[in-house]
Each structure stands twice: as C-alpha cells, then as structure tokens.
N, C-alpha and C. Protein backbone atom coordinates (compact mmCIF):
# COMPACT_ATOMS: atom_id res chain seq x y z
N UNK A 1 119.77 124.97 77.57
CA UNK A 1 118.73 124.90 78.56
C UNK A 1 119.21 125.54 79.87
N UNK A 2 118.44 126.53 80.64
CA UNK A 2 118.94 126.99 81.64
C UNK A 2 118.49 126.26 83.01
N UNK A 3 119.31 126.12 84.01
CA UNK A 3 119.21 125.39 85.15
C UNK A 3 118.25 125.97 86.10
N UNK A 4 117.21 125.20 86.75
CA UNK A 4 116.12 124.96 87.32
C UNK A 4 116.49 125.76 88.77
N UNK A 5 116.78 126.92 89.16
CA UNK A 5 116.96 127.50 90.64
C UNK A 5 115.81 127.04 91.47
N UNK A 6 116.62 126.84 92.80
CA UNK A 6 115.42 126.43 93.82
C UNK A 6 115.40 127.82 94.76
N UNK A 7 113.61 127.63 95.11
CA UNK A 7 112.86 129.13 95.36
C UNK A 7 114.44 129.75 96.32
N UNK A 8 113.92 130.87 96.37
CA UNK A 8 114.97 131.69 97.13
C UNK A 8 114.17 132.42 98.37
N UNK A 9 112.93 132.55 97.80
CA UNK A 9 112.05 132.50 99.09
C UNK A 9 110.42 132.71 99.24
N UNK A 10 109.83 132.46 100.08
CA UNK A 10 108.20 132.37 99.81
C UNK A 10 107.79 133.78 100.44
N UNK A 11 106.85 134.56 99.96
CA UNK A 11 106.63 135.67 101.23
C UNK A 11 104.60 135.84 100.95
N UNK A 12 103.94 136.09 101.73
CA UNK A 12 102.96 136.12 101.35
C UNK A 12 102.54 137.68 101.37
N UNK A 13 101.96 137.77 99.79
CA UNK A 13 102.00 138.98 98.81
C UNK A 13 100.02 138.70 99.02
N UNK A 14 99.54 139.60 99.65
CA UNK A 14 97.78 140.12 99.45
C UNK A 14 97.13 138.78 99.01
N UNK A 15 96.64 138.16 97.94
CA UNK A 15 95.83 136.32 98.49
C UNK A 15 96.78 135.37 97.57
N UNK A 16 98.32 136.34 97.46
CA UNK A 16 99.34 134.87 96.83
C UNK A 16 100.28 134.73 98.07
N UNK A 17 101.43 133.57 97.80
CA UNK A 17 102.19 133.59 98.02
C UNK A 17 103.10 133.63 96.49
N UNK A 18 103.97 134.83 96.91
CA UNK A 18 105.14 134.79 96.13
C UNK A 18 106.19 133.90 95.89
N UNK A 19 106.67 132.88 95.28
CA UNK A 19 107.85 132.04 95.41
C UNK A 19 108.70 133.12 94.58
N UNK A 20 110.04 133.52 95.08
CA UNK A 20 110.97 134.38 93.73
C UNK A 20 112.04 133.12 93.91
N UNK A 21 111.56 133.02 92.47
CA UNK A 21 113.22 132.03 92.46
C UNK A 21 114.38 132.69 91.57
N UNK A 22 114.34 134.29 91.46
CA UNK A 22 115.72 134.96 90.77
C UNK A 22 115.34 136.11 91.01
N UNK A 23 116.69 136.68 91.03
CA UNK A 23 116.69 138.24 92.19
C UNK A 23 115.93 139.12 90.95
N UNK A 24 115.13 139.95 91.30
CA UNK A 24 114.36 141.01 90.34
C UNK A 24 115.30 142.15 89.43
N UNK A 25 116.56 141.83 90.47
CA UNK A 25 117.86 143.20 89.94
C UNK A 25 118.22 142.73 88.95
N UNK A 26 118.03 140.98 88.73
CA UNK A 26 119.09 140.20 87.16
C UNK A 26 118.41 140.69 86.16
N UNK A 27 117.05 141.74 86.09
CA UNK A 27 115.89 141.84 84.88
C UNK A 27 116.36 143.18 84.51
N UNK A 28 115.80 143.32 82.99
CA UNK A 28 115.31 145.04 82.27
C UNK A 28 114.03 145.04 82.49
N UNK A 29 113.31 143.63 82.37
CA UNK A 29 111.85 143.88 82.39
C UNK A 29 111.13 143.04 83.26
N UNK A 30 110.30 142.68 83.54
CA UNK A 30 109.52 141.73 84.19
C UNK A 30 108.01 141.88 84.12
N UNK A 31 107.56 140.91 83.29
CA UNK A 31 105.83 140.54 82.65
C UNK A 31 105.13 139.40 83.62
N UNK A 32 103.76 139.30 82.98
CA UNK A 32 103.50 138.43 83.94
C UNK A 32 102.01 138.19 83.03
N UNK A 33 102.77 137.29 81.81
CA UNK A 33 102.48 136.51 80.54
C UNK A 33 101.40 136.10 80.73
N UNK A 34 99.45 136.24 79.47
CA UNK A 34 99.08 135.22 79.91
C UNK A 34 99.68 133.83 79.70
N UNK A 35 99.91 133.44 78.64
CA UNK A 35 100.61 132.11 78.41
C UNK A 35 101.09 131.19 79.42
N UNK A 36 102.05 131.73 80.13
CA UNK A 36 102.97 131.66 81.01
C UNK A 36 101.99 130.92 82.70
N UNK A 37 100.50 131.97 83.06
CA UNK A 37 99.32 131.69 83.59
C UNK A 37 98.83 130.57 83.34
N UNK A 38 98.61 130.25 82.02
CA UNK A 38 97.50 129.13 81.54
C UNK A 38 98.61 128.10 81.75
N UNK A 39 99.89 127.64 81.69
CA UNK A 39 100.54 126.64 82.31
C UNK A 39 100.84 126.59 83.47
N UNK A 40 100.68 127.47 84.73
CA UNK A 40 100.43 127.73 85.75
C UNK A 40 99.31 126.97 86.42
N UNK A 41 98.04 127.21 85.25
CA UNK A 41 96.82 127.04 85.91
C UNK A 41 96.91 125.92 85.81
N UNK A 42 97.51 124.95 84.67
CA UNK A 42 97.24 122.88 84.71
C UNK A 42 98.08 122.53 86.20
N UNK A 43 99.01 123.50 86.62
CA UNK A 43 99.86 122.55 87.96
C UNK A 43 98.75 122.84 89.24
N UNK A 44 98.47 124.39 89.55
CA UNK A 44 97.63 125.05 90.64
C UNK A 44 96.43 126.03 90.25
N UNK A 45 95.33 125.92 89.93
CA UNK A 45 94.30 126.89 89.78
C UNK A 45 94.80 128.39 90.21
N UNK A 46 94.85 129.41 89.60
CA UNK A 46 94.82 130.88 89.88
C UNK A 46 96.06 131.38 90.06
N UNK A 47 97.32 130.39 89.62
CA UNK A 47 98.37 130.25 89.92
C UNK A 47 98.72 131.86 88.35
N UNK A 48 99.77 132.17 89.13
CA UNK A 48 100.40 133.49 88.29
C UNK A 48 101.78 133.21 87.92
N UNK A 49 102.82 133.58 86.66
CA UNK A 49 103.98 133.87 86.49
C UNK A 49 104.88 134.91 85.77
N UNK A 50 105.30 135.54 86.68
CA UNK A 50 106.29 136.67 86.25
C UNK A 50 107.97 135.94 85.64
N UNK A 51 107.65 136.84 83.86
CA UNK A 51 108.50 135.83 83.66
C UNK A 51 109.82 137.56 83.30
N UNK A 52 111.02 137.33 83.39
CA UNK A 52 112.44 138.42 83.38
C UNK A 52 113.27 138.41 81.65
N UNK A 53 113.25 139.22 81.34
CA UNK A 53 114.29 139.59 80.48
C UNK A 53 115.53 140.26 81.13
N UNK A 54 116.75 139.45 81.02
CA UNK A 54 117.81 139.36 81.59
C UNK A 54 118.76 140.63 80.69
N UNK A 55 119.02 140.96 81.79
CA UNK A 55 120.32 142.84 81.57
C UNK A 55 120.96 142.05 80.36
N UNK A 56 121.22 142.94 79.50
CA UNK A 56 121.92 142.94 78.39
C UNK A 56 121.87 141.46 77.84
N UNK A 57 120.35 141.25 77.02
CA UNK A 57 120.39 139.86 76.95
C UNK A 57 118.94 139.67 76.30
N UNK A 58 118.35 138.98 75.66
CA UNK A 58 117.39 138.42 74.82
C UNK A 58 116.81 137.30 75.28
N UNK A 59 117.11 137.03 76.65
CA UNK A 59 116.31 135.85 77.27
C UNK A 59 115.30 135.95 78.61
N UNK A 60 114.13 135.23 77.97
CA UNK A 60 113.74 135.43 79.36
C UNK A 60 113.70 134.04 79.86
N UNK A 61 112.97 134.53 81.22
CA UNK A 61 113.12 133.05 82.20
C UNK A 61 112.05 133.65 83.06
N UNK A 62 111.51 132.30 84.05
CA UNK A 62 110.64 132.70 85.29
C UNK A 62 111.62 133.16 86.25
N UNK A 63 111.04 134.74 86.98
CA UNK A 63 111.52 135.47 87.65
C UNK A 63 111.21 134.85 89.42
N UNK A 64 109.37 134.71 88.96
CA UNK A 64 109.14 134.51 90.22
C UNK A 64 107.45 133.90 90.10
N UNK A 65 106.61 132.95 91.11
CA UNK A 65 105.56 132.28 90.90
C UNK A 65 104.52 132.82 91.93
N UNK A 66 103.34 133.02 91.73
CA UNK A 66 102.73 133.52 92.42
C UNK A 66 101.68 132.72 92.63
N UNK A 67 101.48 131.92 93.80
CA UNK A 67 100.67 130.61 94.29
C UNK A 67 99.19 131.18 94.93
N UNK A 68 98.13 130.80 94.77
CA UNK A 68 97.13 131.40 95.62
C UNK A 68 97.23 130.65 97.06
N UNK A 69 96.61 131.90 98.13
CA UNK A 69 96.95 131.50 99.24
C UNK A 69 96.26 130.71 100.19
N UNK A 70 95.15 130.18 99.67
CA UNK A 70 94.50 128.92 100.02
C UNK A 70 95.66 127.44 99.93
N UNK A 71 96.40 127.47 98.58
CA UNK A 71 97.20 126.28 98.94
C UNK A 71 98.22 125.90 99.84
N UNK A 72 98.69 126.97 100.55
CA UNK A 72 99.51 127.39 102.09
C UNK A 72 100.80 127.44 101.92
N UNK A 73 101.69 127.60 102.58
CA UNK A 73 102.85 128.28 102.26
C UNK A 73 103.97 127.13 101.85
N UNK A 74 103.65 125.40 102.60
CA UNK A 74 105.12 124.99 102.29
C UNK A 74 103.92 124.23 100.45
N UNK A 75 102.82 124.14 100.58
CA UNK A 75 102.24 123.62 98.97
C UNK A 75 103.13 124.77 97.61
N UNK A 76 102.66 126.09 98.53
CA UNK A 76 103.01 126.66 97.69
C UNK A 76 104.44 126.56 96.88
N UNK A 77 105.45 126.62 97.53
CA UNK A 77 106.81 126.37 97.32
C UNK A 77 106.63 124.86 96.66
N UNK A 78 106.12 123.86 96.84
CA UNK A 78 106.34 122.46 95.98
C UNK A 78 105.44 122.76 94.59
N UNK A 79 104.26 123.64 94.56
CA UNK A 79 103.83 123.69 93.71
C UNK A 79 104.09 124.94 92.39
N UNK A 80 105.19 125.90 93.10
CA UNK A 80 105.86 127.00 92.17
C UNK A 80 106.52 125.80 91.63
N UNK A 81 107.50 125.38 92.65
CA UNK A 81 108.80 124.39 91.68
C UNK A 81 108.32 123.36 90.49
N UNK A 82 107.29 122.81 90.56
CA UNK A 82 106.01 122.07 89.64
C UNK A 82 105.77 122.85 88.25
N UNK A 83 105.73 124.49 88.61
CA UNK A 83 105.20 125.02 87.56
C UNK A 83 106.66 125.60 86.30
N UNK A 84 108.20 125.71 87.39
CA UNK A 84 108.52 126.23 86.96
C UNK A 84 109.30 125.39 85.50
N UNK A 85 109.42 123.72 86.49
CA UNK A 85 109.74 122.97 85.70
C UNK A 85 109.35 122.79 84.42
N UNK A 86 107.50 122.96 84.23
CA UNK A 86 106.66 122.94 83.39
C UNK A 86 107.68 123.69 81.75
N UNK A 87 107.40 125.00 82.58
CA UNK A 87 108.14 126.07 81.53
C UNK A 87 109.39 126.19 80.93
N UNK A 88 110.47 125.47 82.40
CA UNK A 88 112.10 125.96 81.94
C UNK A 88 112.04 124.51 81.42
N UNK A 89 111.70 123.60 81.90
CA UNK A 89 112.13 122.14 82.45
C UNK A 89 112.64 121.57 80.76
C-alpha cells in the first residue's frame, strides 16, 4: 500500500482548484480517469483526478485533485485529501 502524501500545494487552475499532491516530473504519463471522477464525485460534486504512472514502473497513483472552485481554497485542500484517501487509502 502506498503512503497517503499531504497536498504539496493548492493553486487555482480556471473554475478548479488544483491540489498536486506529487511532483508531475515522478510520471511517464498522467490521465485523468473517468473512474477515478466518479469517486471524486461521492466526496465533492465536479470534483476531477489526475491519476501518474510512475518512471520506470507499472504503478499508478493520484498525481493531483482538481476541486471545483465554488468549494474555496482551504475546503478544497480537506476535500482533495478526502478523495485521495478514497482511492489510495
């Protein structure tokens, strides 16, 4: 089981806020799953997740959470960490 990183930082991205909780450089790829969405959507409505396939490696993980920006910036950050648990947890 891989360990739960806390956000690394919030930035507000056009009507999200971005939470990245792992640097984009650790990836070959980076998607942004429906699957991955629809467990998104039970924590925050409209909620998005970009999930990483890791350099030389067969795993992915959530890269980074994308919160809509009605729920505001410190929700957002309690409610990425909510979603990410969902997935890695």
């Amino acid at each position: 089981m891989t360990s739960i990183p806390e956000p690394k930082a919030v930035e507000r991205e056009e009507e999200y806020y971005h939470v990245r909780f792992r640097d984009p450089d650790e990836f070959s790829e980076i998607r942004t799953p429906e699957w991955a969405s629809d467990v998104a959507d039970d924590v925050e409505t409209g909620s998005k997740v970009r999930t990483g396939r890791r350099k030389e490696s067969d795993d992915w993980v959530v890269q980074s959470v994308l919160v809509p920006e009605e729920t505001g910036k410190s929700n957002a950050r309690s409610q990425a960490r909510k979603i990410i648990e969902k997935i890695e947890g």
